[in-house]
PDB file of N, CA and C in Angstrom:
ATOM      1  N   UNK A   1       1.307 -14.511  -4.519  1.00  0.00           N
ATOM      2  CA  UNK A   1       1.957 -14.700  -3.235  1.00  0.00           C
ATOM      3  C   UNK A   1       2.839 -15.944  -3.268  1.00  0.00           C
ATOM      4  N   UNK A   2       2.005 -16.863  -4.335  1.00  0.00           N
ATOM      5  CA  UNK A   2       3.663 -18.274  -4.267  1.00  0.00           C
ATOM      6  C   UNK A   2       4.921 -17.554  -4.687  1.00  0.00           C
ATOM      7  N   UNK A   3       4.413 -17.068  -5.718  1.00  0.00           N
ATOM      8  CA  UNK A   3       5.602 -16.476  -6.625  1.00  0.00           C
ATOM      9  C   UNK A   3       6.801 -15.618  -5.838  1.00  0.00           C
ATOM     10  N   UNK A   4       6.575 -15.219  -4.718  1.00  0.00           N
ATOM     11  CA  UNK A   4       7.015 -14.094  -3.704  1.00  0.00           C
ATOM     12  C   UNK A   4       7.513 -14.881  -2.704  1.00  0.00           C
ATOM     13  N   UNK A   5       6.781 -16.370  -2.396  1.00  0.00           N
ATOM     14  CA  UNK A   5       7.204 -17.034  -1.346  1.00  0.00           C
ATOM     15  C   UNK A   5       6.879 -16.450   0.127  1.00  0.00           C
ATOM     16  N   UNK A   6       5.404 -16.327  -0.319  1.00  0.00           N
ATOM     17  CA  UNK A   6       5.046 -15.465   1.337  1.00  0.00           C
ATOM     18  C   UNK A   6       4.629 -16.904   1.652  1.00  0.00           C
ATOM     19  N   UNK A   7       4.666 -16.847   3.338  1.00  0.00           N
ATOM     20  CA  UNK A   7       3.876 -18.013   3.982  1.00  0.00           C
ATOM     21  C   UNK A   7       2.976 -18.573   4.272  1.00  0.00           C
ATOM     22  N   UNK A   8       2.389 -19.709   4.060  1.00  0.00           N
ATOM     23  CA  UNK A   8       1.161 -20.186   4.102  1.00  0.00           C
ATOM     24  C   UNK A   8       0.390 -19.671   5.406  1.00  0.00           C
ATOM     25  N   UNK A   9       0.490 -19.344   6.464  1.00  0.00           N
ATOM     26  CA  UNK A   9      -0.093 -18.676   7.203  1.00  0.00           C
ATOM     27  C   UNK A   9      -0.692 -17.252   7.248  1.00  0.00           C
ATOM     28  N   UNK A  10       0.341 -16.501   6.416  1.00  0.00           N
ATOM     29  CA  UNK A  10       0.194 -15.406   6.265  1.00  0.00           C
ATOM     30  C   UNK A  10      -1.014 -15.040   4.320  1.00  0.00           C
ATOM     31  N   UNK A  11      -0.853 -16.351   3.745  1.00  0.00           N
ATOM     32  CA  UNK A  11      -1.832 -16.189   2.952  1.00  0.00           C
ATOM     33  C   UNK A  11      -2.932 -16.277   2.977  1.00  0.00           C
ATOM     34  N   UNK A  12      -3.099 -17.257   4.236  1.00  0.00           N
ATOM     35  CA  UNK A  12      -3.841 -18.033   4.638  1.00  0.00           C
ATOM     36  C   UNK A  12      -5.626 -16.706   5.366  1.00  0.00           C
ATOM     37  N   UNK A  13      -4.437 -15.837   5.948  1.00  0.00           N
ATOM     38  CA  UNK A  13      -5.207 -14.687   6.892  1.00  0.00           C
ATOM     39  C   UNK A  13      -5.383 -13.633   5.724  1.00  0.00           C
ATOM     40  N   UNK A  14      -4.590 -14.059   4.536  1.00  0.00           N
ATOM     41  CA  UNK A  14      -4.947 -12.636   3.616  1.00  0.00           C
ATOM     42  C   UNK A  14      -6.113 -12.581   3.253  1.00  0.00           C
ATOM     43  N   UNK A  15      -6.636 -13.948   2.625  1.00  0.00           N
ATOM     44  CA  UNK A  15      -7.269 -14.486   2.182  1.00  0.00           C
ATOM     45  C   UNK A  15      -8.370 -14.460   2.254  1.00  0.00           C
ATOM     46  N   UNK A  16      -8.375 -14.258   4.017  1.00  0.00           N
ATOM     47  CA  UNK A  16      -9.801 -14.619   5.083  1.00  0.00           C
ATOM     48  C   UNK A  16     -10.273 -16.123   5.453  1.00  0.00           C
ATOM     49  N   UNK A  17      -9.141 -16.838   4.977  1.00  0.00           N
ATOM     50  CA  UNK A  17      -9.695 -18.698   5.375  1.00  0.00           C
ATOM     51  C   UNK A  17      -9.348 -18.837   6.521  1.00  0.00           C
ATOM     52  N   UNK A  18      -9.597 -20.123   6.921  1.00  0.00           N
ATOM     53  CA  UNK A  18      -9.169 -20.574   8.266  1.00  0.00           C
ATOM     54  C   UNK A  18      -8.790 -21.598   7.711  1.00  0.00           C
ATOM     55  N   UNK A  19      -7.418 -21.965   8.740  1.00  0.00           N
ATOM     56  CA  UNK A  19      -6.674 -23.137   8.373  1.00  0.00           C
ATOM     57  C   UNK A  19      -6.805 -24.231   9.652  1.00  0.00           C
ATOM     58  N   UNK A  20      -7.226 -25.515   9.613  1.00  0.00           N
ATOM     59  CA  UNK A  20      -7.996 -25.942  10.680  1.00  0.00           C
ATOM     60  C   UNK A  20      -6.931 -27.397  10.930  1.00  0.00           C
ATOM     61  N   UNK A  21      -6.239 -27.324  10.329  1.00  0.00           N
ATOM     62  CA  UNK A  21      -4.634 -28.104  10.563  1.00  0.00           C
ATOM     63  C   UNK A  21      -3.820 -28.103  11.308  1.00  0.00           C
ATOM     64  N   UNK A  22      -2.483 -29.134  11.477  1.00  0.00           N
ATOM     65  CA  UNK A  22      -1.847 -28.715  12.571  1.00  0.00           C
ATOM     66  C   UNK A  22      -1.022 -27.526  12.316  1.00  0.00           C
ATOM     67  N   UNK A  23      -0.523 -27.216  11.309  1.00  0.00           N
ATOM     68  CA  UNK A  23       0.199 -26.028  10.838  1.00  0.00           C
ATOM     69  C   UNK A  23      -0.928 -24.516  10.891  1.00  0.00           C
ATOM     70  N   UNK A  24      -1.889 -24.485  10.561  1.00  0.00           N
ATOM     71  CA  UNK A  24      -2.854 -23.789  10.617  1.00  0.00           C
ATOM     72  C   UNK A  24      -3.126 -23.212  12.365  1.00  0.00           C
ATOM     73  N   UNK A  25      -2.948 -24.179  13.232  1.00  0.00           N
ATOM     74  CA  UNK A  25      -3.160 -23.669  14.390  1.00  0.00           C
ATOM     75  C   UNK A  25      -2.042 -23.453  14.950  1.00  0.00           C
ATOM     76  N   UNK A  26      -0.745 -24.121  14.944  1.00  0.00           N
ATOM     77  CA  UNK A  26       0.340 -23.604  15.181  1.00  0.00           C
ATOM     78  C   UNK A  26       1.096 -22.319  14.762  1.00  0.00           C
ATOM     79  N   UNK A  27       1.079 -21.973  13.460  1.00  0.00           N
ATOM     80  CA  UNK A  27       1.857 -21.209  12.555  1.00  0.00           C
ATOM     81  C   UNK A  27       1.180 -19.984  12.609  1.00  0.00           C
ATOM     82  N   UNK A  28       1.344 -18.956  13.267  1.00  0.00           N
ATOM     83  CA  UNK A  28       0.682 -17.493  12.766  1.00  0.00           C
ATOM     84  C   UNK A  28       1.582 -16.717  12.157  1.00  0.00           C
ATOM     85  N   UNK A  29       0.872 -15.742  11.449  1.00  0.00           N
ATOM     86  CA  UNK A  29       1.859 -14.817  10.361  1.00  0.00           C
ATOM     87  C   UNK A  29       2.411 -13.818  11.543  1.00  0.00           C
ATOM     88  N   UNK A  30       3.925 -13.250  10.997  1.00  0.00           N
ATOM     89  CA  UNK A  30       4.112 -11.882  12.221  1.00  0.00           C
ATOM     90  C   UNK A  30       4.203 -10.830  11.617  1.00  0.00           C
ATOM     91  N   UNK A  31       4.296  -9.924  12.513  1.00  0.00           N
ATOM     92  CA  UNK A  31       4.289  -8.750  12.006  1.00  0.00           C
ATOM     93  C   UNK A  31       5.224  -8.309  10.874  1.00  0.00           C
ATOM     94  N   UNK A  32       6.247  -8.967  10.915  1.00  0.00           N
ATOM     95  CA  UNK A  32       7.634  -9.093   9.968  1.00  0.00           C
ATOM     96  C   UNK A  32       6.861  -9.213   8.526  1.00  0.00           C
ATOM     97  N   UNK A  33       5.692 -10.570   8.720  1.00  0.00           N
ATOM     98  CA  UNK A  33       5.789 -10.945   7.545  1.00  0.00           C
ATOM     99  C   UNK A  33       4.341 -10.242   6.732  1.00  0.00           C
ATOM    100  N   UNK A  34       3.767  -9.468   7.577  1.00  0.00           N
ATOM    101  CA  UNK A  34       3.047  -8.490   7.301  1.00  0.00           C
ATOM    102  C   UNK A  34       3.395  -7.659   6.164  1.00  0.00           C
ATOM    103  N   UNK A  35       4.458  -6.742   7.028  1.00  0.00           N
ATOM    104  CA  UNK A  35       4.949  -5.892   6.229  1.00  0.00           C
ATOM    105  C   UNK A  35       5.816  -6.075   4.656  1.00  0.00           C
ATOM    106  N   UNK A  36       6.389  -7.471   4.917  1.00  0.00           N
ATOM    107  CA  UNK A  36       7.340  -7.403   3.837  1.00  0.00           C
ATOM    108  C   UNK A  36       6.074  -8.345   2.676  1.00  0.00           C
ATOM    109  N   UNK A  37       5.300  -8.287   2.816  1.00  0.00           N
ATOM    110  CA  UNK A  37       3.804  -8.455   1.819  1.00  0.00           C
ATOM    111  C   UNK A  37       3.247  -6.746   1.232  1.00  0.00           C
ATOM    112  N   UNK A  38       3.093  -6.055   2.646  1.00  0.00           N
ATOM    113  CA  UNK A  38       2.992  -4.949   2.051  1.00  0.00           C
ATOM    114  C   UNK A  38       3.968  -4.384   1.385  1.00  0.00           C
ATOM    115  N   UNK A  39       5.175  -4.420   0.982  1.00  0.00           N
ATOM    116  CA  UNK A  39       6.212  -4.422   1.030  1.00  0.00           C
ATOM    117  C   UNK A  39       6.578  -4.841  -0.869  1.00  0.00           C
ATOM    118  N   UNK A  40       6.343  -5.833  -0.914  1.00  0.00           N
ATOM    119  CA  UNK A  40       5.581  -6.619  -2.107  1.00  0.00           C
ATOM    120  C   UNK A  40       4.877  -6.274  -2.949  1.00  0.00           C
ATOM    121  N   UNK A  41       3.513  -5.766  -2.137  1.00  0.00           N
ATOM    122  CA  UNK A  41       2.296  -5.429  -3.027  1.00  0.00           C
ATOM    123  C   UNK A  41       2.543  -4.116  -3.389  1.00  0.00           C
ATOM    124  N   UNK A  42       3.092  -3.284  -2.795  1.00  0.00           N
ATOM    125  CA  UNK A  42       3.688  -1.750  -3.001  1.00  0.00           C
ATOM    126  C   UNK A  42       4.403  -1.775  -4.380  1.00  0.00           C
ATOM    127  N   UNK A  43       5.643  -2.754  -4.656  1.00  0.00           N
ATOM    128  CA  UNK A  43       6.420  -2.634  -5.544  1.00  0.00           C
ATOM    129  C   UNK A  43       5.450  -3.608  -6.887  1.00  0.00           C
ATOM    130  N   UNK A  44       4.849  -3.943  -6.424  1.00  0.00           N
ATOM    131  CA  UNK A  44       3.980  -4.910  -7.772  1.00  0.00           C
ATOM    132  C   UNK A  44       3.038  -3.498  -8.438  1.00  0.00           C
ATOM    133  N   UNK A  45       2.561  -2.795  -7.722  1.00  0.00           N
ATOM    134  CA  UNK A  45       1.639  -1.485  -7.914  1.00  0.00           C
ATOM    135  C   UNK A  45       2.510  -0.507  -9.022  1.00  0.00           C
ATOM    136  N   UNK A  46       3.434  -0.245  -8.181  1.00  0.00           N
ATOM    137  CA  UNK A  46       4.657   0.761  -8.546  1.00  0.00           C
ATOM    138  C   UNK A  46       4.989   0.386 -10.258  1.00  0.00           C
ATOM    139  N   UNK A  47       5.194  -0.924 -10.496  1.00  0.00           N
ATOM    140  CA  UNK A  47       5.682  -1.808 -11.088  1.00  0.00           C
ATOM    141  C   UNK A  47       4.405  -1.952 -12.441  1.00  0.00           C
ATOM    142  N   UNK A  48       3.649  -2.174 -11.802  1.00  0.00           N
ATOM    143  CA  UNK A  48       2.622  -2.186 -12.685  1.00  0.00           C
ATOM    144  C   UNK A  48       1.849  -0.799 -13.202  1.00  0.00           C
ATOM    145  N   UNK A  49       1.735   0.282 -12.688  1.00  0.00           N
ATOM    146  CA  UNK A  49       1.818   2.046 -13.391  1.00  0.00           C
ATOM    147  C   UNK A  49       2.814   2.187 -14.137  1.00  0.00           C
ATOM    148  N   UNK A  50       3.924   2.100 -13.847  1.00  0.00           N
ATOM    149  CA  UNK A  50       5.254   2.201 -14.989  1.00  0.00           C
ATOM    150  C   UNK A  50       4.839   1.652 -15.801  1.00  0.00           C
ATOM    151  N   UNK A  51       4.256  -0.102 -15.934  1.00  0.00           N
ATOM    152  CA  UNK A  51       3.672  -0.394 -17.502  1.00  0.00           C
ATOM    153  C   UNK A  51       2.909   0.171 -17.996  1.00  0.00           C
ATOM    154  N   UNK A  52       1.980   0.845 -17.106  1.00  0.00           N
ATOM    155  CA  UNK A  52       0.629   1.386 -17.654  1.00  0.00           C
ATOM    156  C   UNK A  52       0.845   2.469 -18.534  1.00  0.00           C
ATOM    157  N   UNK A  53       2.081   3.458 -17.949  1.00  0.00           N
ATOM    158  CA  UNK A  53       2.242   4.707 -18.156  1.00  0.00           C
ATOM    159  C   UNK A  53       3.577   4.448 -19.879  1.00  0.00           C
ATOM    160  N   UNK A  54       3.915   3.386 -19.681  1.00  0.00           N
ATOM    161  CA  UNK A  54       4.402   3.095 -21.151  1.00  0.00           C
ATOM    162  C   UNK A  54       3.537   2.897 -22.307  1.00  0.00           C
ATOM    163  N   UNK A  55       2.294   2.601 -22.135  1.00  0.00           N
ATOM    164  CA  UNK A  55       1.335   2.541 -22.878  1.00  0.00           C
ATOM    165  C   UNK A  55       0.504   3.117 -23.428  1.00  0.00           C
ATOM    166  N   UNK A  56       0.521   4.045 -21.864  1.00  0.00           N
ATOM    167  CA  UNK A  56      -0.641   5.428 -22.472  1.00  0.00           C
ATOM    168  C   UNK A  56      -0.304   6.154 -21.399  1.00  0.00           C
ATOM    169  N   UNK A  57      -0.038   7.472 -21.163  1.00  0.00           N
ATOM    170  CA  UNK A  57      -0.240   8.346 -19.809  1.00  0.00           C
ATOM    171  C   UNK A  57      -1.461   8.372 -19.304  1.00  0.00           C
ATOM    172  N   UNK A  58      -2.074   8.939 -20.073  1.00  0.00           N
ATOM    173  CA  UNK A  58      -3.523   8.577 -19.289  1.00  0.00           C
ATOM    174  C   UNK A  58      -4.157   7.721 -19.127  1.00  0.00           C
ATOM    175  N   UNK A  59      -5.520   7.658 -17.977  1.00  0.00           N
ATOM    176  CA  UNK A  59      -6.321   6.827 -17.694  1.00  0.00           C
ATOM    177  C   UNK A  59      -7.485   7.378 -17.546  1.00  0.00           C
ATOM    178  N   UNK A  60      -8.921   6.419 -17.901  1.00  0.00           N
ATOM    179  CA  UNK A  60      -9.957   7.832 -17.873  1.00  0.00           C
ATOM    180  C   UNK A  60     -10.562   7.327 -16.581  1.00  0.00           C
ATOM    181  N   UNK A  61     -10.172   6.146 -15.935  1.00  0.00           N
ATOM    182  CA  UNK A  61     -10.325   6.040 -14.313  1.00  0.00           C
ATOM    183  C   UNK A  61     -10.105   6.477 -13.558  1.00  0.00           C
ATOM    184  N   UNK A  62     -10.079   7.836 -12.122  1.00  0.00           N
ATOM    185  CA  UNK A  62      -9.390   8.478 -11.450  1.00  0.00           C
ATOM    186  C   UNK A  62      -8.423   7.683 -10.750  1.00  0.00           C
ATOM    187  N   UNK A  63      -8.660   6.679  -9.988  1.00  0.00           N
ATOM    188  CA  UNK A  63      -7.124   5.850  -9.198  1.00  0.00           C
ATOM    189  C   UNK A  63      -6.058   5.917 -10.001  1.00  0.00           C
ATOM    190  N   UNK A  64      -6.219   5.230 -11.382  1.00  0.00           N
ATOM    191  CA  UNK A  64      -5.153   4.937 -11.850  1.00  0.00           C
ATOM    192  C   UNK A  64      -4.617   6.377 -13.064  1.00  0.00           C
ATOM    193  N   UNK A  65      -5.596   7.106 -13.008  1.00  0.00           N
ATOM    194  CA  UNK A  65      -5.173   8.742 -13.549  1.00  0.00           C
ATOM    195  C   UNK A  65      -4.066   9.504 -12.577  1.00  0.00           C
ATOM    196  N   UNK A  66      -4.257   9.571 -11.095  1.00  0.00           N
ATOM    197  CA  UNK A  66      -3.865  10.167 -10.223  1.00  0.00           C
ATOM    198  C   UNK A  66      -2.286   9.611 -10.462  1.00  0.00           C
ATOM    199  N   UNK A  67      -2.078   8.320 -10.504  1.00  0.00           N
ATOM    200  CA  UNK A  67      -0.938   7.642 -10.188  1.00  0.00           C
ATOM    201  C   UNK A  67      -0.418   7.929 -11.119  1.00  0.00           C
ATOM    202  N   UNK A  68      -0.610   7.757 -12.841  1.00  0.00           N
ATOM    203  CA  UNK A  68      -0.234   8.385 -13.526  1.00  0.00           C
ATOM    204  C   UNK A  68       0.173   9.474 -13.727  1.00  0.00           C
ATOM    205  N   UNK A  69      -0.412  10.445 -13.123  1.00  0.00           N
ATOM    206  CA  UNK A  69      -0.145  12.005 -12.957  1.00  0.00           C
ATOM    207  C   UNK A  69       1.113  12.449 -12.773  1.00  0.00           C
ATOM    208  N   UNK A  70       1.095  10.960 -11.506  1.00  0.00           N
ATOM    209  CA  UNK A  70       2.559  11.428 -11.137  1.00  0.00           C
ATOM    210  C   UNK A  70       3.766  11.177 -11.743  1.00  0.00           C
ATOM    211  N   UNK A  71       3.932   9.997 -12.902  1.00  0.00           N
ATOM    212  CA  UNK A  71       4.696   9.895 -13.586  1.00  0.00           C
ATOM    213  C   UNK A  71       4.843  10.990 -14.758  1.00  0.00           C
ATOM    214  N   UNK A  72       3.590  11.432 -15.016  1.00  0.00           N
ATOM    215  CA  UNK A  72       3.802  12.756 -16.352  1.00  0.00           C
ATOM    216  C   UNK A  72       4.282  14.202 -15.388  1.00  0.00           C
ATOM    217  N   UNK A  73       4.122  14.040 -14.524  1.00  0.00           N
ATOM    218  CA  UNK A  73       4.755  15.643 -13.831  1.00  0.00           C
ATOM    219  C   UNK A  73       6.380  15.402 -13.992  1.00  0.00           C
ATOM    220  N   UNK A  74       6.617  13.756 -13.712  1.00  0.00           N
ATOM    221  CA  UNK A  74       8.094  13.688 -13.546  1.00  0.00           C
ATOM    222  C   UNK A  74       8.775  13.437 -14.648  1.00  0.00           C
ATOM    223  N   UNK A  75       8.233  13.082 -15.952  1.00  0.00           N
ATOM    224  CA  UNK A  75       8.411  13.197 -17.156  1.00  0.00           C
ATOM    225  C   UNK A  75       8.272  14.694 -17.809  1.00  0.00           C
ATOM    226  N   UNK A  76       7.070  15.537 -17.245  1.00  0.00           N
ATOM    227  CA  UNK A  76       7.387  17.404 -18.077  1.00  0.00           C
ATOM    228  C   UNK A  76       8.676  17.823 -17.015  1.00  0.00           C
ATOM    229  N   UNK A  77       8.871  17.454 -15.892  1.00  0.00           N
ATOM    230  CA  UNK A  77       9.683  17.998 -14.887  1.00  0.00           C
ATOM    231  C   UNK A  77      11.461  17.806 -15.691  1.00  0.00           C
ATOM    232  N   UNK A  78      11.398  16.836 -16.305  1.00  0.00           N
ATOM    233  CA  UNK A  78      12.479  16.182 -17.136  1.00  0.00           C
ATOM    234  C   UNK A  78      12.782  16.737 -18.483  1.00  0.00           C
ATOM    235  N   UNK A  79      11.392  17.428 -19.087  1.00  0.00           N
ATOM    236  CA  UNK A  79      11.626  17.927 -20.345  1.00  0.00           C
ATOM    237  C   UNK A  79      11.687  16.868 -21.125  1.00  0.00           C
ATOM    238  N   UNK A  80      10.664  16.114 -20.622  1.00  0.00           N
ATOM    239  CA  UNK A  80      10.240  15.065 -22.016  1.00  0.00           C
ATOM    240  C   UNK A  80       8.860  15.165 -22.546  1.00  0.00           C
ATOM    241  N   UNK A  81       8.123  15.616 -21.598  1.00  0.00           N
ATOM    242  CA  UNK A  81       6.725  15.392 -22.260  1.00  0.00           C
ATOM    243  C   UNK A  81       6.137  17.071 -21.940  1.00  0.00           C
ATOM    244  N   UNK A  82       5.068  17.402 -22.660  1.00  0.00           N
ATOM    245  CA  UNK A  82       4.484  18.774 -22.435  1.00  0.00           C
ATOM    246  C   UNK A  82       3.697  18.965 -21.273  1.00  0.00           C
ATOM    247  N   UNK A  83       3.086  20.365 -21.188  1.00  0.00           N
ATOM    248  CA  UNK A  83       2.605  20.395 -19.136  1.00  0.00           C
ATOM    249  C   UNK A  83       0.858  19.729 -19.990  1.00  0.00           C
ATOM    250  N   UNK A  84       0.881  19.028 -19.334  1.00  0.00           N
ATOM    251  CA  UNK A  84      -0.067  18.254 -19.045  1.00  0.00           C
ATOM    252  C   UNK A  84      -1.309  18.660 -18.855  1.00  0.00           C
ATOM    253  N   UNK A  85      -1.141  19.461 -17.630  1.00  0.00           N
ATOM    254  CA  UNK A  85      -2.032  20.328 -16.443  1.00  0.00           C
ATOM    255  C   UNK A  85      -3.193  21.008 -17.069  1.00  0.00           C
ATOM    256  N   UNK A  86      -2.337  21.406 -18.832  1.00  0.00           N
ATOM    257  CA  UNK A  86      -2.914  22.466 -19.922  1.00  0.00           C
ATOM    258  C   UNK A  86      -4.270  21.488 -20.113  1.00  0.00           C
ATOM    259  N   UNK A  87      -4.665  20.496 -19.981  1.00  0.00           N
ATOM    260  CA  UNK A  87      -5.276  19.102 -21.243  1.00  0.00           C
ATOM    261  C   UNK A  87      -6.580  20.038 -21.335  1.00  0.00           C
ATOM    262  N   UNK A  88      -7.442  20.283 -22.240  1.00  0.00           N
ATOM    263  CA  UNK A  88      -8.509  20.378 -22.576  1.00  0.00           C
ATOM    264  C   UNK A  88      -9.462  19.314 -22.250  1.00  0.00           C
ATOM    265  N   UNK A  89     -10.894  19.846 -22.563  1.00  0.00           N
ATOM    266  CA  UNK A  89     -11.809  19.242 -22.617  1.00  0.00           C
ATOM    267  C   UNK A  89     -12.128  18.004 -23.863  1.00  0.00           C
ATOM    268  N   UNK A  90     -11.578  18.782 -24.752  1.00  0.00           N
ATOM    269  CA  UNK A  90     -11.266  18.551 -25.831  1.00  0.00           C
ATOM    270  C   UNK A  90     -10.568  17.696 -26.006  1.00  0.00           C
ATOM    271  N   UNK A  91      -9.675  17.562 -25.336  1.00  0.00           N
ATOM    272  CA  UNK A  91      -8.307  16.229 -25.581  1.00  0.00           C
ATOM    273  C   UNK A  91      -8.472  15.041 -24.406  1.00  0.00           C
ATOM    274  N   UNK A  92      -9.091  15.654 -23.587  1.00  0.00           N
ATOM    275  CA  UNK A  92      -9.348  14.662 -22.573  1.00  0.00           C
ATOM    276  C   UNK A  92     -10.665  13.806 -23.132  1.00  0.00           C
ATOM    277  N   UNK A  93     -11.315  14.325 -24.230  1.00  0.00           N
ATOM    278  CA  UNK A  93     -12.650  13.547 -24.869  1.00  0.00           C
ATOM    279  C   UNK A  93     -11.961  12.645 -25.891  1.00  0.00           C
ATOM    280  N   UNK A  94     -10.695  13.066 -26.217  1.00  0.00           N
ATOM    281  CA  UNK A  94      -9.794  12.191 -27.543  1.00  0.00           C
ATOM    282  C   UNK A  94      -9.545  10.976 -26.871  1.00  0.00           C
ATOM    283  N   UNK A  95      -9.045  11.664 -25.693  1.00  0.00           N
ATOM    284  CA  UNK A  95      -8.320  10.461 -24.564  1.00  0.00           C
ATOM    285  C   UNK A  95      -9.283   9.407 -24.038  1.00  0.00           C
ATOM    286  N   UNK A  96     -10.344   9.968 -24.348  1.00  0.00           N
ATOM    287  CA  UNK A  96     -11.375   8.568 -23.759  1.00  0.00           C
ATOM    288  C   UNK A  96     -11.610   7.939 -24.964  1.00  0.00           C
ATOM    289  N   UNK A  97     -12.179   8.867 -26.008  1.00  0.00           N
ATOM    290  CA  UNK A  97     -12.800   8.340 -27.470  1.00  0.00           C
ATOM    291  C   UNK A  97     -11.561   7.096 -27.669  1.00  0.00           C
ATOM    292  N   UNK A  98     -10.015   7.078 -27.230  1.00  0.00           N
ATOM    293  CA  UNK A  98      -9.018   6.260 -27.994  1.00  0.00           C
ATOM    294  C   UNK A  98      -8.773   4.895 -27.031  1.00  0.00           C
ATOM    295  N   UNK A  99      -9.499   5.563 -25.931  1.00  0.00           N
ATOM    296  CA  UNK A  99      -9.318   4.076 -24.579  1.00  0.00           C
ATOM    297  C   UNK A  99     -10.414   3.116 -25.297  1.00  0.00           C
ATOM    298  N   UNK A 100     -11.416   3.905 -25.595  1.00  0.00           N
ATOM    299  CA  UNK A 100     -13.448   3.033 -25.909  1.00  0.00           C
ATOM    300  C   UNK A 100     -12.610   2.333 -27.044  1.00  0.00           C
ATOM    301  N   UNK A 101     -12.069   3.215 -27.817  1.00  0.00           N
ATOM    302  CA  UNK A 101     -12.033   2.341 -29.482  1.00  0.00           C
ATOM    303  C   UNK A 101     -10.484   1.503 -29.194  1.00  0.00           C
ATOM    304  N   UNK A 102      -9.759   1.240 -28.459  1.00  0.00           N
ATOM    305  CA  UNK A 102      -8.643   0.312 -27.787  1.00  0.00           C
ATOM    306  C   UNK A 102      -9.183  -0.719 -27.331  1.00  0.00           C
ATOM    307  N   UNK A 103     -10.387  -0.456 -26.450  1.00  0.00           N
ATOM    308  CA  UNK A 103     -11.194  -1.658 -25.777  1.00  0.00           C
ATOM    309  C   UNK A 103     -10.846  -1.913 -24.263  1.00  0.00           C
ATOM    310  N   UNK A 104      -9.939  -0.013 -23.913  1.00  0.00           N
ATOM    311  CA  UNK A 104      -9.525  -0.466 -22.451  1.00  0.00           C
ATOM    312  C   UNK A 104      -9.992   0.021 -21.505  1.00  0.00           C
ATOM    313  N   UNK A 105     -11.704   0.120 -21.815  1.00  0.00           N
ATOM    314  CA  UNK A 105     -12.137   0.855 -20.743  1.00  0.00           C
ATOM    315  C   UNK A 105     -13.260  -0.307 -19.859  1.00  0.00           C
ATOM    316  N   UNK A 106     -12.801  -1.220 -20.238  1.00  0.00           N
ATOM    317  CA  UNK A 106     -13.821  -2.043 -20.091  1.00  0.00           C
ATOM    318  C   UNK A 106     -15.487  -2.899 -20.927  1.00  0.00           C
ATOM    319  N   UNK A 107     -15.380  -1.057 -21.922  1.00  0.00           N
ATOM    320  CA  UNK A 107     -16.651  -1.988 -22.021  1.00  0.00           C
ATOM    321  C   UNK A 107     -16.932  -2.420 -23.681  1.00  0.00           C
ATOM    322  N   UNK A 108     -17.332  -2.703 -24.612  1.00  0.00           N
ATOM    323  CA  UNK A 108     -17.719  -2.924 -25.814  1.00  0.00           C
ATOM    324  C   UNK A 108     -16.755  -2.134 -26.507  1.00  0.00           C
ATOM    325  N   UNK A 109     -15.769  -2.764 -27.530  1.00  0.00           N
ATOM    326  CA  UNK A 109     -14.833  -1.834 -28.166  1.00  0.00           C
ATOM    327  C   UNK A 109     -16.251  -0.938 -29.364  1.00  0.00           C
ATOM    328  N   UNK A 110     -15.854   0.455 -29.232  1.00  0.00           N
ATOM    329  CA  UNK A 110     -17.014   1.050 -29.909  1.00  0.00           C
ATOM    330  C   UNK A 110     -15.568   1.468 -31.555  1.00  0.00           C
ATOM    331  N   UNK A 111     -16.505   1.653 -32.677  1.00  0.00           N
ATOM    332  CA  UNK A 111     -15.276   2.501 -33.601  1.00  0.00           C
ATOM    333  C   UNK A 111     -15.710   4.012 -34.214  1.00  0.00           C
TER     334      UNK A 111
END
């Protein structure tokens, strides 16, 4: 949020603190500055799947599978990548076996 230059008030409530200052009791966030946070965090998301999806299409997490999804529909839709939709059981077990032995599933890189 520095990096973005949102306002100390409005970080302040993101946060859940209380600011017990004179700026703190004067200064409330508005609705303006609400949105252009959500606004923010939308394109940091957006922003951050595009990396994901340069790396690997899949994910063996559903949130970040779903979001992905949508970049490989718009990639077979393009005639770059194959239908997807097809994946096996089989390939979707490759697809995890290669996240575990990457180390990006979180837990103990296994080989």
């Amino acid at each position: 949020m520095n990096d973005a230059r949102i306002g100390r008030a409005l970080k302040v409530e993101r946060m859940g603190h209380e600011d017990r200052s004179m700026s703190g009791v004067y200064g409330h966030p508005t609705e303006a500055m609400r949105v252009e946070l959500v606004e923010l965090m939308q394109a940091l998301w957006e922003s951050a799947v595009a990396e994901r999806f340069k790396v690997y299409p899949y994910s063996a997490i559903p949130l970040p599978d779903r979001e992905l999804a949508k970049w490989r529909e718009r990639d077979r839709d393009q005639g770059h990548l194959p239908n997807f939709s097809q994946t096996t059981k089989k390939s979707r077990f490759l697809v995890r076996k290669r996240l575990l032995s990457a180390g990006q599933m979180g837990g103990a890189t296994r080989t």
